[in-house]
PDB file of N, CA and C in Angstrom:
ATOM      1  N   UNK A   1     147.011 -65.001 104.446  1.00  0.00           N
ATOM      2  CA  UNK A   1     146.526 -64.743 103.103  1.00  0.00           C
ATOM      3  C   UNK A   1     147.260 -63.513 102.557  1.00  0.00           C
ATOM      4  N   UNK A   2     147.386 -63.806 101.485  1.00  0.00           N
ATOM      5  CA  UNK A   2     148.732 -62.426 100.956  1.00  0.00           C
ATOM      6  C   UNK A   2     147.614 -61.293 100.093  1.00  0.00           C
ATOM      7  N   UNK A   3     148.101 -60.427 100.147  1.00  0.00           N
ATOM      8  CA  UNK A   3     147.118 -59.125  99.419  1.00  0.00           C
ATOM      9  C   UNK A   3     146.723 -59.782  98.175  1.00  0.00           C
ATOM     10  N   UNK A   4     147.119 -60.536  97.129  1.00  0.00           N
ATOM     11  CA  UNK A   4     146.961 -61.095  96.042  1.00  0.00           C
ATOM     12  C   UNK A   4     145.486 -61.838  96.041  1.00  0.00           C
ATOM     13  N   UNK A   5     146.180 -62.254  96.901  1.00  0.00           N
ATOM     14  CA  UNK A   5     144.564 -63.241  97.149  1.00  0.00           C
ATOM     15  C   UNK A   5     143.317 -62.775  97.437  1.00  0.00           C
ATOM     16  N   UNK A   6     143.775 -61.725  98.566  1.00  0.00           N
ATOM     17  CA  UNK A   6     142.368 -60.807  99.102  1.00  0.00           C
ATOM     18  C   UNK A   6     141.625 -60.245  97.659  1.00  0.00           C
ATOM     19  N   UNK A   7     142.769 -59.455  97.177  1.00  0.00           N
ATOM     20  CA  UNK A   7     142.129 -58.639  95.413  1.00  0.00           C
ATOM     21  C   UNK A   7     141.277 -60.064  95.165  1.00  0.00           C
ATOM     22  N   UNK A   8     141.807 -61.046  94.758  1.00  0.00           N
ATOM     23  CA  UNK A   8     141.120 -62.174  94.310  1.00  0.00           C
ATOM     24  C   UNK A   8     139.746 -62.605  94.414  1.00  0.00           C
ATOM     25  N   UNK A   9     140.113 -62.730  95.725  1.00  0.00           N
ATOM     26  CA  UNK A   9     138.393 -62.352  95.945  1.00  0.00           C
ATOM     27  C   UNK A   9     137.902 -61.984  95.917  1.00  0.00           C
ATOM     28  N   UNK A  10     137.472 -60.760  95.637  1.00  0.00           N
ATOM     29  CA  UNK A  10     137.173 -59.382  95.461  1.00  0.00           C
ATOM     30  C   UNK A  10     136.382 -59.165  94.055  1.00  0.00           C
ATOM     31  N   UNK A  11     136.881 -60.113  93.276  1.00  0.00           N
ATOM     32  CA  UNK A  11     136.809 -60.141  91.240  1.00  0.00           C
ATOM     33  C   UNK A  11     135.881 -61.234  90.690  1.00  0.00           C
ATOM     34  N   UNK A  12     134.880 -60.933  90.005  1.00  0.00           N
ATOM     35  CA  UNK A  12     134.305 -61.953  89.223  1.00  0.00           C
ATOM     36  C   UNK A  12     134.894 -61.976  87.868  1.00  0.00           C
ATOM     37  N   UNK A  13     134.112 -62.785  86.912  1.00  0.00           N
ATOM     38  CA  UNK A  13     135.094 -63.238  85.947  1.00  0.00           C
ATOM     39  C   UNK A  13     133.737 -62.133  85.358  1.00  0.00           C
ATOM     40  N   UNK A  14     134.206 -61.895  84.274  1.00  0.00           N
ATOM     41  CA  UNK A  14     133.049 -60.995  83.546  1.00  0.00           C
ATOM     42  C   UNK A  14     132.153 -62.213  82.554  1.00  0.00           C
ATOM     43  N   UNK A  15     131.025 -61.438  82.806  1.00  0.00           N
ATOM     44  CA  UNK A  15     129.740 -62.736  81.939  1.00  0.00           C
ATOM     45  C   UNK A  15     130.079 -63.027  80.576  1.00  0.00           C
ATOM     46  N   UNK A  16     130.681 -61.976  79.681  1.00  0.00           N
ATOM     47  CA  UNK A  16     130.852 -62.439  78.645  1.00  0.00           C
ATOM     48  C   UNK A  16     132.081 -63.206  78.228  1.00  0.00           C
ATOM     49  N   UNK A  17     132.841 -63.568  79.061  1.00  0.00           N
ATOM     50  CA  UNK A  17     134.108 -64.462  78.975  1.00  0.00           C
ATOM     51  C   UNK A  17     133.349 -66.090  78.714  1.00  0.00           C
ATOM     52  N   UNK A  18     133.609 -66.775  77.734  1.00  0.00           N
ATOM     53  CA  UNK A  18     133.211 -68.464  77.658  1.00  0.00           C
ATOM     54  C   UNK A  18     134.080 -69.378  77.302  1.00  0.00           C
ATOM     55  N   UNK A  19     133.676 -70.285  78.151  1.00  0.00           N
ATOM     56  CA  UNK A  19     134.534 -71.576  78.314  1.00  0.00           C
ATOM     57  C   UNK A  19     133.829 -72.594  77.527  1.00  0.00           C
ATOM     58  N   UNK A  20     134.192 -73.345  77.082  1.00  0.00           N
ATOM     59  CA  UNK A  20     133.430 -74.397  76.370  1.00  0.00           C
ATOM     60  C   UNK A  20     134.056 -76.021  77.369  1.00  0.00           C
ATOM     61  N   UNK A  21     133.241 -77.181  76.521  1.00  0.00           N
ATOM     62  CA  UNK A  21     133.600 -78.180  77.427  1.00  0.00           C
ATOM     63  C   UNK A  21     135.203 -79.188  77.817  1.00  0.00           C
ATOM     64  N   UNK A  22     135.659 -78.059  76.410  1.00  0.00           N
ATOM     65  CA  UNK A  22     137.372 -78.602  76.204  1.00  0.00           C
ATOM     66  C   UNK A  22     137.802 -77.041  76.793  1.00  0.00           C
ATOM     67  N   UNK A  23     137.808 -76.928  77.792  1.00  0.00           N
ATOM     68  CA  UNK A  23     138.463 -75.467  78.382  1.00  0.00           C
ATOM     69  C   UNK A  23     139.119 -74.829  77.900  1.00  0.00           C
ATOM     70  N   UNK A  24     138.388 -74.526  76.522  1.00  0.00           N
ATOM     71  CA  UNK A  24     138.868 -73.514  75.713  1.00  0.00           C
ATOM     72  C   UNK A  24     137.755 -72.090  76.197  1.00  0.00           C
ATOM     73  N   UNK A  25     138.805 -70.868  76.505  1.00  0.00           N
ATOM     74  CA  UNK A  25     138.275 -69.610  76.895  1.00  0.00           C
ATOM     75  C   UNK A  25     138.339 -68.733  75.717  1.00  0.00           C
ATOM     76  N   UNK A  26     137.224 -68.373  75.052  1.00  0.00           N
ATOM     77  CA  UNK A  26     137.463 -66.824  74.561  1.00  0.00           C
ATOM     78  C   UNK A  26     136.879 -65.560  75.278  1.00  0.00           C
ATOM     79  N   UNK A  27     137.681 -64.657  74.988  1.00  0.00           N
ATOM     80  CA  UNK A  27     137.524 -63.232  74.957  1.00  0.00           C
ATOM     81  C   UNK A  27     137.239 -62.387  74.584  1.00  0.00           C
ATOM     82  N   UNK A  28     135.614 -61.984  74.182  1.00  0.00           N
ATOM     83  CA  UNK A  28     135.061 -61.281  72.967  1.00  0.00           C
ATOM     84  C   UNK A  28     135.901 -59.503  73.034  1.00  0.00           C
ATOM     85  N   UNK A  29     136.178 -59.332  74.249  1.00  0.00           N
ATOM     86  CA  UNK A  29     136.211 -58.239  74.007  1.00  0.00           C
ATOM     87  C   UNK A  29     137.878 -57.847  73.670  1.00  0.00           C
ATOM     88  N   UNK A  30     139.110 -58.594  73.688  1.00  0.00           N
ATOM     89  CA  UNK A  30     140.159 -58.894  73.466  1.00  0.00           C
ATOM     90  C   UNK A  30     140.685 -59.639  71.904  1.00  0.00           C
ATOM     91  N   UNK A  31     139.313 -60.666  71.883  1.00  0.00           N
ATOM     92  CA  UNK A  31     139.253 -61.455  70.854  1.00  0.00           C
ATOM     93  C   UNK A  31     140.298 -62.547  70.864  1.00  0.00           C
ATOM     94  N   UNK A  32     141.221 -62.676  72.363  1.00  0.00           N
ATOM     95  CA  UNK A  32     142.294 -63.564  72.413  1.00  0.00           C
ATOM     96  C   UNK A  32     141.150 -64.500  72.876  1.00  0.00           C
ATOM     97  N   UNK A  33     141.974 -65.720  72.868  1.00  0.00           N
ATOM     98  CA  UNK A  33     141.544 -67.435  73.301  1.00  0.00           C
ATOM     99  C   UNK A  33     142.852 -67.993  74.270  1.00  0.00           C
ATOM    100  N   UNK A  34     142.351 -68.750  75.121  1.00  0.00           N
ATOM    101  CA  UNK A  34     143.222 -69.434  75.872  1.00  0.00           C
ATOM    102  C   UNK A  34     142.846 -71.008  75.780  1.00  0.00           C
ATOM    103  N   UNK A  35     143.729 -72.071  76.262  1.00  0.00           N
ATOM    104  CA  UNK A  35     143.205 -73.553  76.906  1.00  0.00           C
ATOM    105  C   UNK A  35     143.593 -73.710  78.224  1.00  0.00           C
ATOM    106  N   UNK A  36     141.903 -74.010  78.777  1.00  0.00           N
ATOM    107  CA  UNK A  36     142.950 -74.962  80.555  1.00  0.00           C
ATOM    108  C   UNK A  36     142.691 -76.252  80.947  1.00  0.00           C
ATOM    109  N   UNK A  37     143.799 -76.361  81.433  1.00  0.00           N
ATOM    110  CA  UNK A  37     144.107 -77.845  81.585  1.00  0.00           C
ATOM    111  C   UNK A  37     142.429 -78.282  82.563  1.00  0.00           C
ATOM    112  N   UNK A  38     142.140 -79.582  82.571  1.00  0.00           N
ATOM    113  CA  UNK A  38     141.240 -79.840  83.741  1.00  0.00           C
ATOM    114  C   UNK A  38     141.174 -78.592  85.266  1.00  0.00           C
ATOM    115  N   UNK A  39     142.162 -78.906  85.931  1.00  0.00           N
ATOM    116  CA  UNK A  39     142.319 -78.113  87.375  1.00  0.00           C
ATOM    117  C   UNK A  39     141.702 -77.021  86.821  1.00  0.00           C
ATOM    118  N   UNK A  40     142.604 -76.437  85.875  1.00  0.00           N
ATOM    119  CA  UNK A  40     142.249 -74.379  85.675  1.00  0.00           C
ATOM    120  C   UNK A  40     140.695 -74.738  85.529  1.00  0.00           C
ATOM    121  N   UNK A  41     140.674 -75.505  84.534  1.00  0.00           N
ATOM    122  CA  UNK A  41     138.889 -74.935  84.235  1.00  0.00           C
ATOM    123  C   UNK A  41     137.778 -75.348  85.485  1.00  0.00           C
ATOM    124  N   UNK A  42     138.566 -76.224  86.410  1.00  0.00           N
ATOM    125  CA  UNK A  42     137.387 -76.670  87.221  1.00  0.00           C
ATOM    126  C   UNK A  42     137.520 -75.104  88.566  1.00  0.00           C
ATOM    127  N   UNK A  43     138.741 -74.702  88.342  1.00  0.00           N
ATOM    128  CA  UNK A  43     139.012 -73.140  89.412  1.00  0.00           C
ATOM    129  C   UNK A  43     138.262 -72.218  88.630  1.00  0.00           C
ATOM    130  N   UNK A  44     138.404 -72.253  86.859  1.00  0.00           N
ATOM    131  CA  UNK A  44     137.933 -71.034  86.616  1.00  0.00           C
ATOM    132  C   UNK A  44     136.116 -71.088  86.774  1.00  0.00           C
ATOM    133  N   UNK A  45     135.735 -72.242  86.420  1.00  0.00           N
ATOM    134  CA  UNK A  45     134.211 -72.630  87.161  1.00  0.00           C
ATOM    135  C   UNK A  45     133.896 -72.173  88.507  1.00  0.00           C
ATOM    136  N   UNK A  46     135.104 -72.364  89.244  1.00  0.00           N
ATOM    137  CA  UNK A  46     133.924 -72.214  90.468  1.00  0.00           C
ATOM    138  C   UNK A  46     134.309 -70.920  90.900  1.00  0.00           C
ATOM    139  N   UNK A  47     134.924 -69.858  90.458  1.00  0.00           N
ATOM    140  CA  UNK A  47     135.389 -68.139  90.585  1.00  0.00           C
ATOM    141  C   UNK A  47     134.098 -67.905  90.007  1.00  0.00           C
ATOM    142  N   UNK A  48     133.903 -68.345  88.814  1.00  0.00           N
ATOM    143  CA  UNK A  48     132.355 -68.020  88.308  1.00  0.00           C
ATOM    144  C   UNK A  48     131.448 -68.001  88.724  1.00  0.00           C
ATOM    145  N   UNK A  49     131.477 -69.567  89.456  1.00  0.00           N
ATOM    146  CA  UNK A  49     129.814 -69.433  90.569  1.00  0.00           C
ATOM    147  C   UNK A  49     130.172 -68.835  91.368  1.00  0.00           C
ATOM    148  N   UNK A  50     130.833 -67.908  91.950  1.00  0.00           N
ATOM    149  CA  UNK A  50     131.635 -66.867  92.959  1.00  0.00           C
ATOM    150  C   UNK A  50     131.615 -67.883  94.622  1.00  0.00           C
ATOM    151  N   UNK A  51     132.200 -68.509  94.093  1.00  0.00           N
ATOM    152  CA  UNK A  51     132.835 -69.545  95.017  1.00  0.00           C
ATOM    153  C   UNK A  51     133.932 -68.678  95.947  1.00  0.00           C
ATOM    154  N   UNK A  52     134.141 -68.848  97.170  1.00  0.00           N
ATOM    155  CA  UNK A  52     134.725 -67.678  98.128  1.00  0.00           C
ATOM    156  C   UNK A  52     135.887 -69.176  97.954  1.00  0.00           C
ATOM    157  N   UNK A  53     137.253 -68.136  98.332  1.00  0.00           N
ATOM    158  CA  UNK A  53     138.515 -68.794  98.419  1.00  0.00           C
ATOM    159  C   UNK A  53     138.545 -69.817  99.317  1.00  0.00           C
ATOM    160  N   UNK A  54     137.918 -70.081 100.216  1.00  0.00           N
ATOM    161  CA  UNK A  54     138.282 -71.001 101.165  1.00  0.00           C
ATOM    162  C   UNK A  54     137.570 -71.958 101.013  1.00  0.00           C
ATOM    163  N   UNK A  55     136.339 -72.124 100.397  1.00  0.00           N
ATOM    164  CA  UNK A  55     135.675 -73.463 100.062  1.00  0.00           C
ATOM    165  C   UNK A  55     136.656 -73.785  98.499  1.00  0.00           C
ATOM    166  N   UNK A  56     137.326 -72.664  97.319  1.00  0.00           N
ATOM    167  CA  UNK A  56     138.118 -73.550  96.830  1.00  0.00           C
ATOM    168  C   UNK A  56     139.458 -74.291  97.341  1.00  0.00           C
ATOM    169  N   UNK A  57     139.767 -73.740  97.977  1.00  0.00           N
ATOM    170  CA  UNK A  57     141.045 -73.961  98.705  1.00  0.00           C
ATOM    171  C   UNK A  57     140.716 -75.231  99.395  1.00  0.00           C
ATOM    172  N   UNK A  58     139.687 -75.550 100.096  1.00  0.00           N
ATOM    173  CA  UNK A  58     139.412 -76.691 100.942  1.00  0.00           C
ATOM    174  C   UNK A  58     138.971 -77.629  99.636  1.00  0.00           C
ATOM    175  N   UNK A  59     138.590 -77.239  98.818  1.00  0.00           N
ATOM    176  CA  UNK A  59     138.423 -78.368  97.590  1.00  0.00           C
ATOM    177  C   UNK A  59     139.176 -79.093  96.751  1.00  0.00           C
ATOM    178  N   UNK A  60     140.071 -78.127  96.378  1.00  0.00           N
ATOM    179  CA  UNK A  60     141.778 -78.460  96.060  1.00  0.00           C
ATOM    180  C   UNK A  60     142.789 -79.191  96.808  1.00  0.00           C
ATOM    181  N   UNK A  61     142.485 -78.804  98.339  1.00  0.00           N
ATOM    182  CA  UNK A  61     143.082 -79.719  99.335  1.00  0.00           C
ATOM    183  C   UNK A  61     142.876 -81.365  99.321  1.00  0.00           C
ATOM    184  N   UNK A  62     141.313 -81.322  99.370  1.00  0.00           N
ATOM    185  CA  UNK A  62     140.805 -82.504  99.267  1.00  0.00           C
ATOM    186  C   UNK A  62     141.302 -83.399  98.080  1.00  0.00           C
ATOM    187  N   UNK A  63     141.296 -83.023  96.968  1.00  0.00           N
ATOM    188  CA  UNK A  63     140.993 -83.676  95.680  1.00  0.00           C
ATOM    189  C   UNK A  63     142.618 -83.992  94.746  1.00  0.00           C
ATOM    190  N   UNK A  64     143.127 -82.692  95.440  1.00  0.00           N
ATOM    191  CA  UNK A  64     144.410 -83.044  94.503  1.00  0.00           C
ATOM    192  C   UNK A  64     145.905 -83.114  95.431  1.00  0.00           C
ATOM    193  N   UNK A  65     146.525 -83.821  95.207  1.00  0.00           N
ATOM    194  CA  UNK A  65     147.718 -83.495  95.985  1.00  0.00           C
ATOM    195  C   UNK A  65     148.406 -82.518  95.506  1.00  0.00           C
ATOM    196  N   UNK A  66     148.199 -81.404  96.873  1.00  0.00           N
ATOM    197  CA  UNK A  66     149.340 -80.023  97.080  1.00  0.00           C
ATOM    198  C   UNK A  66     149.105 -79.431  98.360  1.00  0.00           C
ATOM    199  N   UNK A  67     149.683 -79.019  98.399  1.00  0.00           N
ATOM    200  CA  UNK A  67     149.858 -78.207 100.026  1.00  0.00           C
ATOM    201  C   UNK A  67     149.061 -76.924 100.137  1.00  0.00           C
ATOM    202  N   UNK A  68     148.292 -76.517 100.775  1.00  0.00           N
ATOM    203  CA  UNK A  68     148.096 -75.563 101.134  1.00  0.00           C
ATOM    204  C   UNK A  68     148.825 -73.568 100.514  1.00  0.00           C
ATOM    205  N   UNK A  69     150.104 -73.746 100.605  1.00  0.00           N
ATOM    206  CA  UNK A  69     151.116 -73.136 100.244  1.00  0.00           C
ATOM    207  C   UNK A  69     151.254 -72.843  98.868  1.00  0.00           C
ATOM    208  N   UNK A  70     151.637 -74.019  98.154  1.00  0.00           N
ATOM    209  CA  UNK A  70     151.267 -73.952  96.560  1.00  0.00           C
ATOM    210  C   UNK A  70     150.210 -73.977  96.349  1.00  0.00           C
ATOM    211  N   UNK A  71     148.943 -74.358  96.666  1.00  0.00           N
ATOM    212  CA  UNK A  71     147.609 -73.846  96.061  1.00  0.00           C
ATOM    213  C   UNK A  71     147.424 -72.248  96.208  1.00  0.00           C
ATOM    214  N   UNK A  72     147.467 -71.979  97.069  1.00  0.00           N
ATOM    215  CA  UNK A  72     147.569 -70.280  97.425  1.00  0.00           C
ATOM    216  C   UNK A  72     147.813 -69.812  96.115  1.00  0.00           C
ATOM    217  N   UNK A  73     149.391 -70.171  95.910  1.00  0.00           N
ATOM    218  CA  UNK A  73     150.199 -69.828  94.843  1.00  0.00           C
ATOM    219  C   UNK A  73     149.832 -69.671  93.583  1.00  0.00           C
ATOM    220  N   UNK A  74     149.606 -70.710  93.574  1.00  0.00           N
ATOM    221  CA  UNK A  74     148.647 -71.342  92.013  1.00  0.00           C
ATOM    222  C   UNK A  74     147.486 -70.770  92.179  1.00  0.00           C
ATOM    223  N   UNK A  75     146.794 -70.001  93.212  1.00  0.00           N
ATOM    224  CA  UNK A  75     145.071 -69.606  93.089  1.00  0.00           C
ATOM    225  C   UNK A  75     145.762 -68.150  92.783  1.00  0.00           C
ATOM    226  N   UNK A  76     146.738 -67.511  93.256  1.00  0.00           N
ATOM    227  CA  UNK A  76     147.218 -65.619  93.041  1.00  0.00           C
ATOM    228  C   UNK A  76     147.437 -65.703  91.318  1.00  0.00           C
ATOM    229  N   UNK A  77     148.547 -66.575  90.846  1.00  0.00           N
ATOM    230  CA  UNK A  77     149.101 -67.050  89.979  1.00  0.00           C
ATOM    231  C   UNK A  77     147.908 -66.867  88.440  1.00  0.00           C
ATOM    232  N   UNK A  78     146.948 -68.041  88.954  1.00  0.00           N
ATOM    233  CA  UNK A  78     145.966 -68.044  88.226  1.00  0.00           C
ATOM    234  C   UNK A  78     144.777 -67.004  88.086  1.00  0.00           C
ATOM    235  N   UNK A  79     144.523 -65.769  88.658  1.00  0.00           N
ATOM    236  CA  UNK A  79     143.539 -64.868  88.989  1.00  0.00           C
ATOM    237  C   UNK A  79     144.591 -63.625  88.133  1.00  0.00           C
ATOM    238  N   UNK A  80     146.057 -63.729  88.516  1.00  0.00           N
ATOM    239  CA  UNK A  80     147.015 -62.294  88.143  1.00  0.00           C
ATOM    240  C   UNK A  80     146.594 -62.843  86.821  1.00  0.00           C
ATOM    241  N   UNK A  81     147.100 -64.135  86.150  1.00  0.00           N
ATOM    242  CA  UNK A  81     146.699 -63.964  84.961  1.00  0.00           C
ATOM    243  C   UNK A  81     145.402 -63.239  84.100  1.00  0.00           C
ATOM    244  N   UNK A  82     144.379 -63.479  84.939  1.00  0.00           N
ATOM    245  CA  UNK A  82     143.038 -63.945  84.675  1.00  0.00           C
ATOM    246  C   UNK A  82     142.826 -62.230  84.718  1.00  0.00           C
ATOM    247  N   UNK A  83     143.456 -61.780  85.997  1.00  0.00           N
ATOM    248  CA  UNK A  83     142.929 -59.677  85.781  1.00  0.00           C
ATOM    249  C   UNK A  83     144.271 -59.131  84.241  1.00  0.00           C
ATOM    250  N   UNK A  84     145.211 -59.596  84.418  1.00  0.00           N
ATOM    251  CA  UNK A  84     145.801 -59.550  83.039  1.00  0.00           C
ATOM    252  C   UNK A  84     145.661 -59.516  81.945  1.00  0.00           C
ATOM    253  N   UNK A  85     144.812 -60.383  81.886  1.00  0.00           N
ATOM    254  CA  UNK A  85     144.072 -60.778  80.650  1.00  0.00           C
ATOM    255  C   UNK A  85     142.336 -60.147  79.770  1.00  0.00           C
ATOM    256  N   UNK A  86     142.346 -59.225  81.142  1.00  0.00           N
ATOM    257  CA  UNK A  86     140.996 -58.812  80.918  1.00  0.00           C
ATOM    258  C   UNK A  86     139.466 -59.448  81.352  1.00  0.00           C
ATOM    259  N   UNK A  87     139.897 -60.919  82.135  1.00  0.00           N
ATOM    260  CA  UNK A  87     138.827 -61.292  82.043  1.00  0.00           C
ATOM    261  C   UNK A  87     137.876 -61.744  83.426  1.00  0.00           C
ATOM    262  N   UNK A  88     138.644 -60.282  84.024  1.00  0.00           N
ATOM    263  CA  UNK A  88     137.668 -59.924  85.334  1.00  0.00           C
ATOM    264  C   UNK A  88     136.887 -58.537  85.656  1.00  0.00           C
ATOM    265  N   UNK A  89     136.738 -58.737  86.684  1.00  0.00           N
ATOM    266  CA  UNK A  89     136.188 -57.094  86.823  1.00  0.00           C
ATOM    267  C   UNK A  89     135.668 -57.314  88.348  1.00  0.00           C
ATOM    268  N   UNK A  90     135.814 -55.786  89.140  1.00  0.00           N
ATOM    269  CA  UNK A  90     135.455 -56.325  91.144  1.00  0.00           C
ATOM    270  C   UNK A  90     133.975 -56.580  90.776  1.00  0.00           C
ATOM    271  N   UNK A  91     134.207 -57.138  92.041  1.00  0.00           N
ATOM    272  CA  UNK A  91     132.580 -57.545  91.819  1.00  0.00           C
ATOM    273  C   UNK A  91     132.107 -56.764  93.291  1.00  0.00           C
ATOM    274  N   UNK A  92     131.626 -56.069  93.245  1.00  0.00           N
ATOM    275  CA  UNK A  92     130.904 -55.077  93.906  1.00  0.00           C
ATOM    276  C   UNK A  92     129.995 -55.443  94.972  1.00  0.00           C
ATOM    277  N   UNK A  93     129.707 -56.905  95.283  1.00  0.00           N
ATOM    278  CA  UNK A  93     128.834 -57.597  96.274  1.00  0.00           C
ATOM    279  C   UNK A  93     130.213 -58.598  97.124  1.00  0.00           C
ATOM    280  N   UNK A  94     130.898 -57.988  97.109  1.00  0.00           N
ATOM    281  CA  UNK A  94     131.789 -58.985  98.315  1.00  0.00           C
ATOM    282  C   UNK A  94     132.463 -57.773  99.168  1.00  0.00           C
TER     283      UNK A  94
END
């Protein structure tokens, strides 16, 4: 597991960040908006229910074809954005 990931886990998404049912995200406190595709929004869901990396990782395995390797990738990838963007913060119970 690469340091990226560990931080990762480490971060909840902050409560006031919302997704709607077309994975559209706003950012009240930025006031930016994003879209995610299916995958992102079903990852950024379950970071929310503070889903620990390895039950997503074993879920992603299951469900979609990719390797182990690139999911990693795509889970650092998707979180750097996500503390980038403002729309995390540690979460103090992990």
């Amino acid at each position: 597991m690469h340091l990226n990931t560990y931080n990762a886990i480490h971060m909840k998404i902050k409560t006031n960040i919302a997704l709607s049912e077309s994975g559209f995200i706003f950012n009240p406190n930025t006031g930016e908006s994003f879209s995610l595709n299916p995958s992102g929004q079903l990852l950024f869901t379950m970071i929310r229910e503070g889903k620990d990396f390895a039950k997503i990782r074993e879920y992603f395995l299951k469900h979609y074809e990719v390797d182990d390797s690139i999911f990693e990738k795509d889970f650092e990838d998707f979180t750097h954005l996500m503390n980038a963007y403002q729309m995390t913060e540690p979460d103090e119970q992990a």
